[in-house]
N, C-alpha and C. Protein backbone atom coordinates (compact mmCIF):
# COMPACT_ATOMS: atom_id res chain seq x y z
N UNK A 1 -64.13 11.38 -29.91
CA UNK A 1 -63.72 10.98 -28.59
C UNK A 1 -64.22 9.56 -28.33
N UNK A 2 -63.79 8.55 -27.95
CA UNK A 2 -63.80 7.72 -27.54
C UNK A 2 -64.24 7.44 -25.88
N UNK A 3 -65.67 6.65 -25.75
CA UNK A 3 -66.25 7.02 -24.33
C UNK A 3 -65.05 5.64 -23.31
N UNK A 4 -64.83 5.53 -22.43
CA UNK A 4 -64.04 4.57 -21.54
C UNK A 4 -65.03 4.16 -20.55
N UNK A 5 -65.15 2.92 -20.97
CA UNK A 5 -65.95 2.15 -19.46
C UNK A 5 -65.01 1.84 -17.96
N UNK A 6 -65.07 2.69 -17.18
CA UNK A 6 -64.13 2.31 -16.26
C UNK A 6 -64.41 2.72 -14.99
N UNK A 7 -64.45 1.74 -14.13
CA UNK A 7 -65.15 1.57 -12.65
C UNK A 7 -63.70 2.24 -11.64
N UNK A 8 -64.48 3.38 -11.42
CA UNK A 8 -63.68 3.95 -11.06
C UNK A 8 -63.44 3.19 -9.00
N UNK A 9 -64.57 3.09 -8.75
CA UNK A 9 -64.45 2.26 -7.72
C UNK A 9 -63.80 1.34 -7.32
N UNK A 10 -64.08 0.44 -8.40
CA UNK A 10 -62.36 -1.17 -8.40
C UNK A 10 -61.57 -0.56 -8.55
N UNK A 11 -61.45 0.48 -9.04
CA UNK A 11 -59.85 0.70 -9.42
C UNK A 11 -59.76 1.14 -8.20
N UNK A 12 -59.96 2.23 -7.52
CA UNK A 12 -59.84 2.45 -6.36
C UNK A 12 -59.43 1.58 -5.33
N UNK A 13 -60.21 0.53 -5.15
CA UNK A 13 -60.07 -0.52 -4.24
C UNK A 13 -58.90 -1.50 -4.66
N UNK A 14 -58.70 -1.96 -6.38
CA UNK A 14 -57.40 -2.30 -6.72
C UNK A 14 -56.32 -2.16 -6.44
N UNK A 15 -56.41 0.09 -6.45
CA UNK A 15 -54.98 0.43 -5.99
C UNK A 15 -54.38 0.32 -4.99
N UNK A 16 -55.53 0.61 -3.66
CA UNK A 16 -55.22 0.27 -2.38
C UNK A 16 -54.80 -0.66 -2.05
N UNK A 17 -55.44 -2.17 -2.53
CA UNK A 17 -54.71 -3.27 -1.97
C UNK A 17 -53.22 -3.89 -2.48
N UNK A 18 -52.75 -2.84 -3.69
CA UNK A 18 -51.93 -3.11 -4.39
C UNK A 18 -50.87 -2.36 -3.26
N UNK A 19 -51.30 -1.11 -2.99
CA UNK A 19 -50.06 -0.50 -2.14
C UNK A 19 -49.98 -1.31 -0.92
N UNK A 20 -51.16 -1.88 -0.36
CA UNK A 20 -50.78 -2.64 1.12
C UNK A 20 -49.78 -3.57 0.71
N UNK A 21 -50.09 -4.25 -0.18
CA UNK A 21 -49.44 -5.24 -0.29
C UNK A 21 -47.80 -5.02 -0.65
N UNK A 22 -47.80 -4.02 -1.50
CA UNK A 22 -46.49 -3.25 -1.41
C UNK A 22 -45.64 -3.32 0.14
N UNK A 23 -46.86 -2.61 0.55
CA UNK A 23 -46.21 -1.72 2.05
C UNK A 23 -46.12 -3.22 3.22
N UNK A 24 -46.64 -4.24 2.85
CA UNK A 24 -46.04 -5.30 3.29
C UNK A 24 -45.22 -5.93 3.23
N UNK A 25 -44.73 -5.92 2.11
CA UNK A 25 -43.21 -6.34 1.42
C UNK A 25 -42.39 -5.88 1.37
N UNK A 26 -42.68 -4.38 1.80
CA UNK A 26 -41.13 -3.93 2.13
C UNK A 26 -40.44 -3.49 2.80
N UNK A 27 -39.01 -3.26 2.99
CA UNK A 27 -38.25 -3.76 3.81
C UNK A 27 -37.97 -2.34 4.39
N UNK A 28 -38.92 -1.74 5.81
CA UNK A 28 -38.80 0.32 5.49
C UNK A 28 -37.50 -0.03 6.03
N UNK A 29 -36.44 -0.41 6.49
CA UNK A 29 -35.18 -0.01 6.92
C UNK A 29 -34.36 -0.20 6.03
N UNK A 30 -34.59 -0.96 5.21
CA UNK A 30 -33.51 -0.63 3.66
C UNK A 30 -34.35 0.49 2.90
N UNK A 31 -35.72 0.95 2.53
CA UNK A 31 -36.03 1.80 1.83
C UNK A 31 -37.27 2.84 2.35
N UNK A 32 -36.73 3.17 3.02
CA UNK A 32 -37.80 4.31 3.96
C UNK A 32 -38.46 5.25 2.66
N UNK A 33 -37.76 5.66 1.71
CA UNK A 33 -38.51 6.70 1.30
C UNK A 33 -39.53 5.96 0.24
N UNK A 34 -39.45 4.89 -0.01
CA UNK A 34 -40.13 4.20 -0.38
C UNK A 34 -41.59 3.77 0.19
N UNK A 35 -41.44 3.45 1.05
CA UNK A 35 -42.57 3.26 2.43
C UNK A 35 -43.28 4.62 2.66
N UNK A 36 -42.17 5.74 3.01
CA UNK A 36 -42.87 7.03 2.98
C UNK A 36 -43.97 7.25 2.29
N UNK A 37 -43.44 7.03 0.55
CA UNK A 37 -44.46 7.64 -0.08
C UNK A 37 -45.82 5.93 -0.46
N UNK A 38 -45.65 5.61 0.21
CA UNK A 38 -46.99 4.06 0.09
C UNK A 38 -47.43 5.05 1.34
N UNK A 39 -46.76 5.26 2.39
CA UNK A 39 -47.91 5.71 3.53
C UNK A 39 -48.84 6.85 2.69
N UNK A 40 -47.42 8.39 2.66
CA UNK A 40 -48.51 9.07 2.12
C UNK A 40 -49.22 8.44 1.02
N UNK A 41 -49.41 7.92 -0.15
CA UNK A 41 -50.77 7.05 -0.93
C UNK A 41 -51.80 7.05 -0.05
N UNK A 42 -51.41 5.95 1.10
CA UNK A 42 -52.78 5.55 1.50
C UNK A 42 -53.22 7.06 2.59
N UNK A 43 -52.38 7.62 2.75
CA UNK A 43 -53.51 8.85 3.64
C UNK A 43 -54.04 10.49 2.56
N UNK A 44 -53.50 10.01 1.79
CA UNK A 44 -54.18 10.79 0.61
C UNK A 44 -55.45 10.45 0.25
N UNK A 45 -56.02 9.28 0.41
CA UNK A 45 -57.16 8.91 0.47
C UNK A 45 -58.22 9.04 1.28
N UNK A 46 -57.33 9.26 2.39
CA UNK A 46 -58.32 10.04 3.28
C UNK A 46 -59.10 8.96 4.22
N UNK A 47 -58.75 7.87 4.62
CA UNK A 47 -58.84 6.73 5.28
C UNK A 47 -58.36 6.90 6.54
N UNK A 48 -57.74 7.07 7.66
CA UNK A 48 -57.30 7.05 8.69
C UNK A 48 -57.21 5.79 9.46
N UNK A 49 -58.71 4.78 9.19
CA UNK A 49 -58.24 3.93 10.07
C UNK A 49 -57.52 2.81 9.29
N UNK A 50 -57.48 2.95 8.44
CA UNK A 50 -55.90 1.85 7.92
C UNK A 50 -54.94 1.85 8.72
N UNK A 51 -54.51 3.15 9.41
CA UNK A 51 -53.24 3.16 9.97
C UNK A 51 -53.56 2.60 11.81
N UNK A 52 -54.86 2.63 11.44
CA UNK A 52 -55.48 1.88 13.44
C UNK A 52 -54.92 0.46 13.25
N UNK A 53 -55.21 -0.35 11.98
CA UNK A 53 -55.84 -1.67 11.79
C UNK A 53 -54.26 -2.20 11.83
N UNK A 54 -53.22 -1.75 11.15
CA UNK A 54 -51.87 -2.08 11.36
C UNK A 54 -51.21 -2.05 13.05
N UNK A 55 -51.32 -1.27 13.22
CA UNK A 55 -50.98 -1.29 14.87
C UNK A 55 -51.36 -2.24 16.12
């Protein structure tokens, strides 16, 4: 087996800013279900006030 060094933390924090940035760029009235599933992402995480800080 081969051990993997991998920060599970950055990645974490990687993915998130990868979906904001997603969920900034896109366009939810041409692709809602798209957006859908970036929202659910980020509340799968279990964050709540992401969705304060947008508003």
């Amino acid at each position: 087996m081969v051990p993997l060094n991998v920060d599970f933390y950055k990645l974490k924090v990687e993915l998130r800013k990868e979906i904001l940035r997603r969920l900034e760029e896109i366009e939810i009235e041409a692709h809602p279900l798209d957006a859908g599933w970036l929202l659910y992402a980020l509340s799968v995480e279990g964050d709540d006030d992401i969705f304060l800080k947008k508003v």
